[in-house]
N, C-alpha and C. Protein backbone atom coordinates (compact mmCIF):
# COMPACT_ATOMS: atom_id res chain seq x y z
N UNK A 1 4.87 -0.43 -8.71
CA UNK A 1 4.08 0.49 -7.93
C UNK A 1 3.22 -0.30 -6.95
N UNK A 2 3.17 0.01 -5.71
CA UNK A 2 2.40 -0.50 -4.80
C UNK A 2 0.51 0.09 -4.90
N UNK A 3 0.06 -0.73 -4.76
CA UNK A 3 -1.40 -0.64 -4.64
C UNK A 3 -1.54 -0.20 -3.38
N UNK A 4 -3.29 0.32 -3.31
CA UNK A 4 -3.81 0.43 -2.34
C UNK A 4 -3.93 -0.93 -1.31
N UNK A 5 -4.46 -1.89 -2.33
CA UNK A 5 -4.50 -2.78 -1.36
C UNK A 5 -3.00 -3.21 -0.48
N UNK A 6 -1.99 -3.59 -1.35
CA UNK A 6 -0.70 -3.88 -0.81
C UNK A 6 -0.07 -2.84 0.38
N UNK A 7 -1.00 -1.47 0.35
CA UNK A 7 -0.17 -0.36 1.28
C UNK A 7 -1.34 -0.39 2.46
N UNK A 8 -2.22 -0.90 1.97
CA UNK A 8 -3.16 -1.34 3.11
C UNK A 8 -2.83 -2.40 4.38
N UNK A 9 -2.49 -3.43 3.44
CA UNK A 9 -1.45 -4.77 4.35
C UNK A 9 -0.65 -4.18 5.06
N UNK A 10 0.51 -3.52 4.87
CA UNK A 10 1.50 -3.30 5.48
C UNK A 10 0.94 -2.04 6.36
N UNK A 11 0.00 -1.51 6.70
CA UNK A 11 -0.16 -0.70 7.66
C UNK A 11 -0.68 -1.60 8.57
N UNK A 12 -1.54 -2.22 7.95
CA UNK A 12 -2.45 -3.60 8.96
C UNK A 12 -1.52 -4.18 10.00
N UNK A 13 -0.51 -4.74 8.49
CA UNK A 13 0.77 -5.57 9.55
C UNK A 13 1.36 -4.66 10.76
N UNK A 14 1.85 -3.11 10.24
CA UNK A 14 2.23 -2.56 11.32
C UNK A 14 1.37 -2.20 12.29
N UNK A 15 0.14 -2.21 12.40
CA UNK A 15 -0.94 -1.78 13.58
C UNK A 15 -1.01 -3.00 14.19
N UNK A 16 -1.02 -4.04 13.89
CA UNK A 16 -1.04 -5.06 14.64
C UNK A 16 0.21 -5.78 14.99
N UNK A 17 1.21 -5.46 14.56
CA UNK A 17 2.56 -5.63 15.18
C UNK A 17 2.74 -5.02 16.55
N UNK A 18 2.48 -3.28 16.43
CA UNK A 18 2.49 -2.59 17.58
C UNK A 18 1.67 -2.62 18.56
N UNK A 19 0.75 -3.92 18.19
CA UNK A 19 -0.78 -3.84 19.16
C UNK A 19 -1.49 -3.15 19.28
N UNK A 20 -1.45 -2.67 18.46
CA UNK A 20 -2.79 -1.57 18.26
C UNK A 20 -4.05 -1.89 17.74
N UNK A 21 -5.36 -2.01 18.58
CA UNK A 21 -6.77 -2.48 17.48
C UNK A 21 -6.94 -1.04 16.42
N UNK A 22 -7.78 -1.23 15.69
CA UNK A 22 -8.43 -0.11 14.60
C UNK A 22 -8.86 0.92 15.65
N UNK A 23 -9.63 0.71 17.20
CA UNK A 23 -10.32 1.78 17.78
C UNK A 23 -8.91 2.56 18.60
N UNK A 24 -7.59 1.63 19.12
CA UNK A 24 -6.80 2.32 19.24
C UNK A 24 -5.87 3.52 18.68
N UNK A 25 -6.18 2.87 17.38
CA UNK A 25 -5.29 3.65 16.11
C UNK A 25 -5.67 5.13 15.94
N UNK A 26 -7.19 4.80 16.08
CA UNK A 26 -8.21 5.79 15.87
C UNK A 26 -8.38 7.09 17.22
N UNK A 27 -7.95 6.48 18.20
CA UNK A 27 -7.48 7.39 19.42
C UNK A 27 -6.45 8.29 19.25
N UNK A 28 -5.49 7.44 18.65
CA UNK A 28 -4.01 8.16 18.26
C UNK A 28 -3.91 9.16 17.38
N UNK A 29 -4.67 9.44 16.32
CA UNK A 29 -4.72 10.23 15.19
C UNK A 29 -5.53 10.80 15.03
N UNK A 30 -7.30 10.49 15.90
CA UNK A 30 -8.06 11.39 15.88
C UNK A 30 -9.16 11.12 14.19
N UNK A 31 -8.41 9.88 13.51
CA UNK A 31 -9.58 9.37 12.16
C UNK A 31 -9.95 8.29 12.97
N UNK A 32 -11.26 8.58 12.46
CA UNK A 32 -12.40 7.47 12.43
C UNK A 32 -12.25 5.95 12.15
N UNK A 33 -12.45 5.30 13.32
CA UNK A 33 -12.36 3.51 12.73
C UNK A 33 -12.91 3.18 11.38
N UNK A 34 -13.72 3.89 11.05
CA UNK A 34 -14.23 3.38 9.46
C UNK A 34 -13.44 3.77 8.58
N UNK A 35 -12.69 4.51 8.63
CA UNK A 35 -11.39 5.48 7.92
C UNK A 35 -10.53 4.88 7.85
N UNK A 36 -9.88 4.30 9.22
CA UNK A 36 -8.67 3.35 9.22
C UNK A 36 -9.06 2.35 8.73
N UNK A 37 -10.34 1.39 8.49
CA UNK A 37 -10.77 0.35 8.24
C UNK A 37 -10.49 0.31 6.60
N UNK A 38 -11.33 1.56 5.61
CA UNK A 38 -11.21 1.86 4.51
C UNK A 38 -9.60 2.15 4.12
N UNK A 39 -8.61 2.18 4.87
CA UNK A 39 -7.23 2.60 4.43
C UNK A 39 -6.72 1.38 4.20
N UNK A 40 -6.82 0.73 5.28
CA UNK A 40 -6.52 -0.75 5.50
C UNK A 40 -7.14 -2.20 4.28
N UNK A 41 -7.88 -1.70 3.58
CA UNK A 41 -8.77 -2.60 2.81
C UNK A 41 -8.80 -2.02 1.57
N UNK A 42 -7.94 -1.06 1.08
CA UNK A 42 -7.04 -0.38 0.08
C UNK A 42 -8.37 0.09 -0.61
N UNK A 43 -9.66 0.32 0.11
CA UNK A 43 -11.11 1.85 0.01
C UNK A 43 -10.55 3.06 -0.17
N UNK A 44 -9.60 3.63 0.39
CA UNK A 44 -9.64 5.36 1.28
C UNK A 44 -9.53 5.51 -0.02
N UNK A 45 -9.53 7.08 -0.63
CA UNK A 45 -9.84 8.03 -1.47
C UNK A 45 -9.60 9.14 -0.96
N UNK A 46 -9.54 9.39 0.20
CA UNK A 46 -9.55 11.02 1.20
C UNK A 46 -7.98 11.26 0.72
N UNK A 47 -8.06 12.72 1.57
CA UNK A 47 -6.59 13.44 1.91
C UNK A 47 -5.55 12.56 2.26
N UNK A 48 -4.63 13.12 1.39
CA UNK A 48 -3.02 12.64 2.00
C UNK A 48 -3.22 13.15 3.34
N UNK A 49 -3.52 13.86 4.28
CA UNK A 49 -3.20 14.68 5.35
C UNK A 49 -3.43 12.90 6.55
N UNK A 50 -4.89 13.10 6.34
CA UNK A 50 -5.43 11.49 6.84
C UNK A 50 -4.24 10.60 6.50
N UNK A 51 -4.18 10.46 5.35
CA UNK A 51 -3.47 8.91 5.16
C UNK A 51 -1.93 9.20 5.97
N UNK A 52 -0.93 10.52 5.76
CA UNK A 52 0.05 10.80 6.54
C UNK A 52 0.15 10.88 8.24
N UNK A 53 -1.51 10.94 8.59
CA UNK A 53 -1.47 10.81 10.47
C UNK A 53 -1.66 9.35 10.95
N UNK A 54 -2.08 8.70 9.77
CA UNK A 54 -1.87 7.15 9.99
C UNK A 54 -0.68 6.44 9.83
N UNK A 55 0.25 7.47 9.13
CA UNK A 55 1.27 6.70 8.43
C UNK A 55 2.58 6.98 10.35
N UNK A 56 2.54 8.49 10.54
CA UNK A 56 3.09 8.65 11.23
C UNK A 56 2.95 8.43 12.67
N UNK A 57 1.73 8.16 12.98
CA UNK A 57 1.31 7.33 14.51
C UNK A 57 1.67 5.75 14.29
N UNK A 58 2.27 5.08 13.31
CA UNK A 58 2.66 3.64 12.66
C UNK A 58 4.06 3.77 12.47
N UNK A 59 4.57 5.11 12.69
CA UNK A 59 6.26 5.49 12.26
C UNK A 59 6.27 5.11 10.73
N UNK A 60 5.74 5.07 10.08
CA UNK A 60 5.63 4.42 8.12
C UNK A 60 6.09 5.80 7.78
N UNK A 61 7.06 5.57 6.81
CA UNK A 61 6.92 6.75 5.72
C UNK A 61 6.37 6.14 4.10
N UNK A 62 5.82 7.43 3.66
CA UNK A 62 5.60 7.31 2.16
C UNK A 62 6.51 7.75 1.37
N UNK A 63 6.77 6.89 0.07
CA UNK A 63 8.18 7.10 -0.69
C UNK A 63 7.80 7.15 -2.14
N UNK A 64 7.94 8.25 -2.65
CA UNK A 64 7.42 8.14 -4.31
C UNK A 64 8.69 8.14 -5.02
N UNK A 65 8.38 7.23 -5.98
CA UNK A 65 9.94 6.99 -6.75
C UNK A 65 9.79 6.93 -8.23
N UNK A 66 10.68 7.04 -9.07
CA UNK A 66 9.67 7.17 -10.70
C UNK A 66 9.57 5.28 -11.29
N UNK A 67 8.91 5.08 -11.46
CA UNK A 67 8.28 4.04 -12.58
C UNK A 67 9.28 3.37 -13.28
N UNK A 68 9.98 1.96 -12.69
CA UNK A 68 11.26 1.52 -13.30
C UNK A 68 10.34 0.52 -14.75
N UNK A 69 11.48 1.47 -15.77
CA UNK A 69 11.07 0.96 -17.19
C UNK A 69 12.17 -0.39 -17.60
N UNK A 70 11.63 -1.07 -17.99
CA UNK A 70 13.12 -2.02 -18.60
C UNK A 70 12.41 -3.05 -19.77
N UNK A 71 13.65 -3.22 -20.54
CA UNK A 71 12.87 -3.98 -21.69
C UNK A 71 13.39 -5.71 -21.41
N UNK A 72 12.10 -5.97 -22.47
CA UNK A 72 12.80 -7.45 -22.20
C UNK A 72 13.63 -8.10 -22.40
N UNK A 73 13.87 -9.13 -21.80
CA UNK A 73 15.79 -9.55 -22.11
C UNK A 73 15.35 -10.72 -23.24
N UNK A 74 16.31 -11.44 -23.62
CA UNK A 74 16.25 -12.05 -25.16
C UNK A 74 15.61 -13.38 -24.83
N UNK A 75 15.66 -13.83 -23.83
CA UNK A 75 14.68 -15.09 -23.33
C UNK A 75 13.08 -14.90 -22.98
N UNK A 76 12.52 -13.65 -22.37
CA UNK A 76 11.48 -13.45 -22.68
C UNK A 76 11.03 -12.98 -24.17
N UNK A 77 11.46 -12.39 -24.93
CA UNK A 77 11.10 -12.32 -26.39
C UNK A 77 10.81 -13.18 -27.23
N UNK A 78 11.66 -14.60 -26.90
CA UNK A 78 12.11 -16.12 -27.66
C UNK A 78 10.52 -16.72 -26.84
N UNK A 79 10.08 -16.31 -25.79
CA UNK A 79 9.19 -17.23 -25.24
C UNK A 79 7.85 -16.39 -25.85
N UNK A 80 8.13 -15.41 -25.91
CA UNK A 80 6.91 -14.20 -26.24
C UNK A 80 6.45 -14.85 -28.15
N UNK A 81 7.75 -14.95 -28.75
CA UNK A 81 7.28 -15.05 -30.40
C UNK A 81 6.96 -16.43 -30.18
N UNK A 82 7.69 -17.48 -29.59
CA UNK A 82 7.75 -18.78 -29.69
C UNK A 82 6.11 -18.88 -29.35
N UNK A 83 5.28 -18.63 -28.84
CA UNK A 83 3.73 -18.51 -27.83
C UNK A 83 3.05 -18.31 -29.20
N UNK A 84 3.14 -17.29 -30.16
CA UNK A 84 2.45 -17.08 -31.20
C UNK A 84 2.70 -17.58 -32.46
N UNK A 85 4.01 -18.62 -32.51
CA UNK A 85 4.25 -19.27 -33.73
C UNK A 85 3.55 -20.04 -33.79
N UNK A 86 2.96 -20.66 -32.54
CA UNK A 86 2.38 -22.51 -32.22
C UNK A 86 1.05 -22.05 -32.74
């Protein structure tokens, strides 16, 4: 699962790929530089609505996917018991 902070980066990266400063961004979508600032620095807490007019003035989509489960394979287990025999 991606963090705030990690989904923060990659908007960063894309606003500043496209040349866009924070006060430009903030022209485009109509949120507040302190808003984009807090999105960017994985702060925001607000509406999806916000976080989706940032996503789509950046062309970003958001992708929810379920929670990949997997167990451990037989070499992490051997390293896992081996850790608590010593």
């Amino acid at each position: 699962m991606a963090t705030r902070v990690a989904i923060g980066k990659t908007i960063r990266a894309s606003r500043t790929a496209l040349g866009y400063t924070q006060q430009a961004l903030s022209g485009r979508t109509g949120i507040h530089k302190s808003t984009i600032s807090e999105i960017e620095n994985g702060r925001f807490s607000g509406s999806f609505d916000i976080f989706e007019r940032v996503l789509d003035a950046l062309d970003l989509t958001f992708e929810v996917t379920p929670k990949q489960h997997r167990l451990p394979d037989w070499d992490e287990l051997d390293t896992l018991f081996s850790e608590h025999e010593q």
